[in-house]
C-alpha atoms as a PDB file:
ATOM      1  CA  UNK A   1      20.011 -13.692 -14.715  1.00  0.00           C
ATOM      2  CA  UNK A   2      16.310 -15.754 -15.466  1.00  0.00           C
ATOM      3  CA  UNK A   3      15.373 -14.772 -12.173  1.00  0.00           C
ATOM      4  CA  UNK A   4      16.046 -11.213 -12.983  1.00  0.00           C
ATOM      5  CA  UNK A   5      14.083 -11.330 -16.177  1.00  0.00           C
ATOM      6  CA  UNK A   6      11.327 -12.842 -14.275  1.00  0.00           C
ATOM      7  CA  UNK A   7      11.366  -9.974 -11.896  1.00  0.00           C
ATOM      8  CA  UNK A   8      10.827  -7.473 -14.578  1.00  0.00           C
ATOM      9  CA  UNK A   9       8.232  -9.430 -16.742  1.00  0.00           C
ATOM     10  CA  UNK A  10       6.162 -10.076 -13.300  1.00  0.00           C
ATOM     11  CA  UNK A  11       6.616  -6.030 -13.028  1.00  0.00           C
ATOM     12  CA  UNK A  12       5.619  -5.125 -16.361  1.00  0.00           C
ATOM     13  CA  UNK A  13       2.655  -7.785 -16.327  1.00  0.00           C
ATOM     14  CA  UNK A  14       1.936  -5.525 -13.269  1.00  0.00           C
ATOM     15  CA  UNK A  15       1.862  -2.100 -15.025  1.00  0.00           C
ATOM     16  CA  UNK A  16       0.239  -3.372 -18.109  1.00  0.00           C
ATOM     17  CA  UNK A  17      -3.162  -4.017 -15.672  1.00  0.00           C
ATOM     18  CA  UNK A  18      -3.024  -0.323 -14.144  1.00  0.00           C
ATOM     19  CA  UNK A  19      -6.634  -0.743 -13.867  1.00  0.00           C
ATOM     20  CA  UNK A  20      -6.537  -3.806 -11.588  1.00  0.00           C
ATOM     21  CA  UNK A  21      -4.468  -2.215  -9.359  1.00  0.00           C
ATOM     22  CA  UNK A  22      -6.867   1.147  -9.276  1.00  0.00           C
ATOM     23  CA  UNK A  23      -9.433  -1.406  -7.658  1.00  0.00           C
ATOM     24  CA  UNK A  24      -7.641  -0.631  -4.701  1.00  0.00           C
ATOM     25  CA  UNK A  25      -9.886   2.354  -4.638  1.00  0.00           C
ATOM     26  CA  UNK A  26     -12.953   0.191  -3.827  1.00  0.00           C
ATOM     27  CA  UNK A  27     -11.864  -1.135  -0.541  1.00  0.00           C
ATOM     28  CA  UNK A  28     -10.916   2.065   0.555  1.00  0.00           C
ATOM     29  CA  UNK A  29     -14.169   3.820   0.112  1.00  0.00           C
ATOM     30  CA  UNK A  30     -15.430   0.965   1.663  1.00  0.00           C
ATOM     31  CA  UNK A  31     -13.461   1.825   4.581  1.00  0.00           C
ATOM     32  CA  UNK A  32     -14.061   5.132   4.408  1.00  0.00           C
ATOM     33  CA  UNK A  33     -18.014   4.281   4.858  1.00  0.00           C
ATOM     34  CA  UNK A  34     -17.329   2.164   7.670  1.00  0.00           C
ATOM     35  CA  UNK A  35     -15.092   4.259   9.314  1.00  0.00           C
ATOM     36  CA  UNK A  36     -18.115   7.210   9.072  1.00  0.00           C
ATOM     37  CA  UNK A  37     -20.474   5.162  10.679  1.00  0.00           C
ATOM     38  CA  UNK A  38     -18.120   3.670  13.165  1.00  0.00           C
ATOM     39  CA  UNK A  39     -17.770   7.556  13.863  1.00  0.00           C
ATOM     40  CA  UNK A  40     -13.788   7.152  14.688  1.00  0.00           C
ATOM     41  CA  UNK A  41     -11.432   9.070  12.382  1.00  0.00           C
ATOM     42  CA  UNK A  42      -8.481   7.158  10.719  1.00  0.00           C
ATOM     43  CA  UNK A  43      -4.823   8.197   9.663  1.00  0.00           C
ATOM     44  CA  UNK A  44      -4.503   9.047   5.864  1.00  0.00           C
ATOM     45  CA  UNK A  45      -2.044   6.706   6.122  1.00  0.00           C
ATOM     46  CA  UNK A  46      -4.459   3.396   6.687  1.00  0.00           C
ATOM     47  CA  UNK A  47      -5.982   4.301   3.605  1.00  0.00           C
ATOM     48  CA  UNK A  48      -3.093   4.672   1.509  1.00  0.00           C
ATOM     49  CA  UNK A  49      -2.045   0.936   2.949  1.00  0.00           C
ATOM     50  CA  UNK A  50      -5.936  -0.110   2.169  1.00  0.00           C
ATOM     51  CA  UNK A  51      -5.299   0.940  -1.331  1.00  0.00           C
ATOM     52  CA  UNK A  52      -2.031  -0.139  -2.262  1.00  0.00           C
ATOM     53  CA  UNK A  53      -2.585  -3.577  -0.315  1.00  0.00           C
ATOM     54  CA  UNK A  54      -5.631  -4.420  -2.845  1.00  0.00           C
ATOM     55  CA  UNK A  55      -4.567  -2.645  -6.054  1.00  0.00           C
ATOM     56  CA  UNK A  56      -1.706  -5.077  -5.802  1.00  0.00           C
ATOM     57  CA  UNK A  57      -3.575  -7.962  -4.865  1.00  0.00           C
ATOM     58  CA  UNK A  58      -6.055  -7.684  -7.685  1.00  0.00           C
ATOM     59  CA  UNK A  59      -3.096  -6.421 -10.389  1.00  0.00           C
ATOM     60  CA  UNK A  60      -1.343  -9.393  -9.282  1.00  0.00           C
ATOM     61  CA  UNK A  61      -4.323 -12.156  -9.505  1.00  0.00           C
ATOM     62  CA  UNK A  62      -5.138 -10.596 -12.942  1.00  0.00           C
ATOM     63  CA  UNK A  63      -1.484 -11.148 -14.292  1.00  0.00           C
ATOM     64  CA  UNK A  64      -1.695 -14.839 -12.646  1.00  0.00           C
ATOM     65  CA  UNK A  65      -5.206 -15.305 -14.551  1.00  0.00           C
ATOM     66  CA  UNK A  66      -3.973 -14.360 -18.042  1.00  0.00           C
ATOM     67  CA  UNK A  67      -0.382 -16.481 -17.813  1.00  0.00           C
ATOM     68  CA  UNK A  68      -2.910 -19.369 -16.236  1.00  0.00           C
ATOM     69  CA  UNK A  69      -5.723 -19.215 -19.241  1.00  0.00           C
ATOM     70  CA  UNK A  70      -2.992 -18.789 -21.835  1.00  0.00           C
ATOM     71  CA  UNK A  71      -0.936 -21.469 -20.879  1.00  0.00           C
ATOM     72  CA  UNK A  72      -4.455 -24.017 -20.642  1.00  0.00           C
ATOM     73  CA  UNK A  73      -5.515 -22.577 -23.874  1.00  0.00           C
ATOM     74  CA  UNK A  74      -1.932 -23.084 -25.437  1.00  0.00           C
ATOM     75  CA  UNK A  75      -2.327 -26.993 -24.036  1.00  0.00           C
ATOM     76  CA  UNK A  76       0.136 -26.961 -21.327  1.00  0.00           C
ATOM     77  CA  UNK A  77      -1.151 -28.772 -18.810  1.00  0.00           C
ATOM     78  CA  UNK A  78       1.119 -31.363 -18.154  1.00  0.00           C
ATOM     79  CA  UNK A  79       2.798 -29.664 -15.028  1.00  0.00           C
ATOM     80  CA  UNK A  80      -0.250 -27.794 -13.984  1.00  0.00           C
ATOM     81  CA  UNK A  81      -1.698 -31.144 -11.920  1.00  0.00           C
ATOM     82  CA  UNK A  82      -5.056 -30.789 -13.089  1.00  0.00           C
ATOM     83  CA  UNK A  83      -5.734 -34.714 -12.877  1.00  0.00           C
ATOM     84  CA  UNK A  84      -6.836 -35.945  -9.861  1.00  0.00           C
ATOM     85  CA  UNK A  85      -4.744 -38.544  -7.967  1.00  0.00           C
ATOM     86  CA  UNK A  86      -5.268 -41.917  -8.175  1.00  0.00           C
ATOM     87  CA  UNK A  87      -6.474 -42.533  -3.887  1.00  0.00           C
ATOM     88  CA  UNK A  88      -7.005 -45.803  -2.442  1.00  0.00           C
ATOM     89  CA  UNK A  89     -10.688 -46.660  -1.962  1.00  0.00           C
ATOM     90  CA  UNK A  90     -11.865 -46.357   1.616  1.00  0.00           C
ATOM     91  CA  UNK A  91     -15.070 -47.773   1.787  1.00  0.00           C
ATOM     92  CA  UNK A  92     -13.807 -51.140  -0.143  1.00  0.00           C
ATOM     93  CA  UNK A  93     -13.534 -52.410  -2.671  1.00  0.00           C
ATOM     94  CA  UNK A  94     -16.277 -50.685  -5.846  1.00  0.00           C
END
């Protein structure tokens, strides 16, 4: 049943940055300038792919970020692995 709660917080973490995933809109005009000077028409549908491909990429990052910074700033960074290993020397001993 966590897993399903996680499901729906991830979703709503989602909806709450609407604006994130509007950025979506950026790539596609993009696109839509490329494919004008390219001079070869594309299907409607590209775009719509275009669009929902990066709106959910960016929603998604942004919902990372915040859970990320919050859980630094709260001082959880125990399991985060933030400290580099301790490597062997390869050069000899210093």
């Amino acid at each position: 049943m966590e897993f399903l709660s996680d499901i729906i917080s991830y979703a709503s973490a989602l909806a709450e940055r609407w604006a994130a995933l509007v950025t979506g809109g950026i790539f596609t005009a993009l696109f839509a300038g490329y494919e004008r000077w390219r001079g070869k028409p594309v299907a409607w549908s590209t775009y719509v792919r275009i669009f929902v491909v990066f709106g959910f990429v960016a929603a998604s990052f942004s919902a990372w970020r915040d859970e990320h910074s919050s859980k630094i700033n709260a001082g959880g960074t125990e399991d985060l692995n933030l400290k580099s290993p301790n490597l062997p020397c390869i050069a000899g001993n210093r």
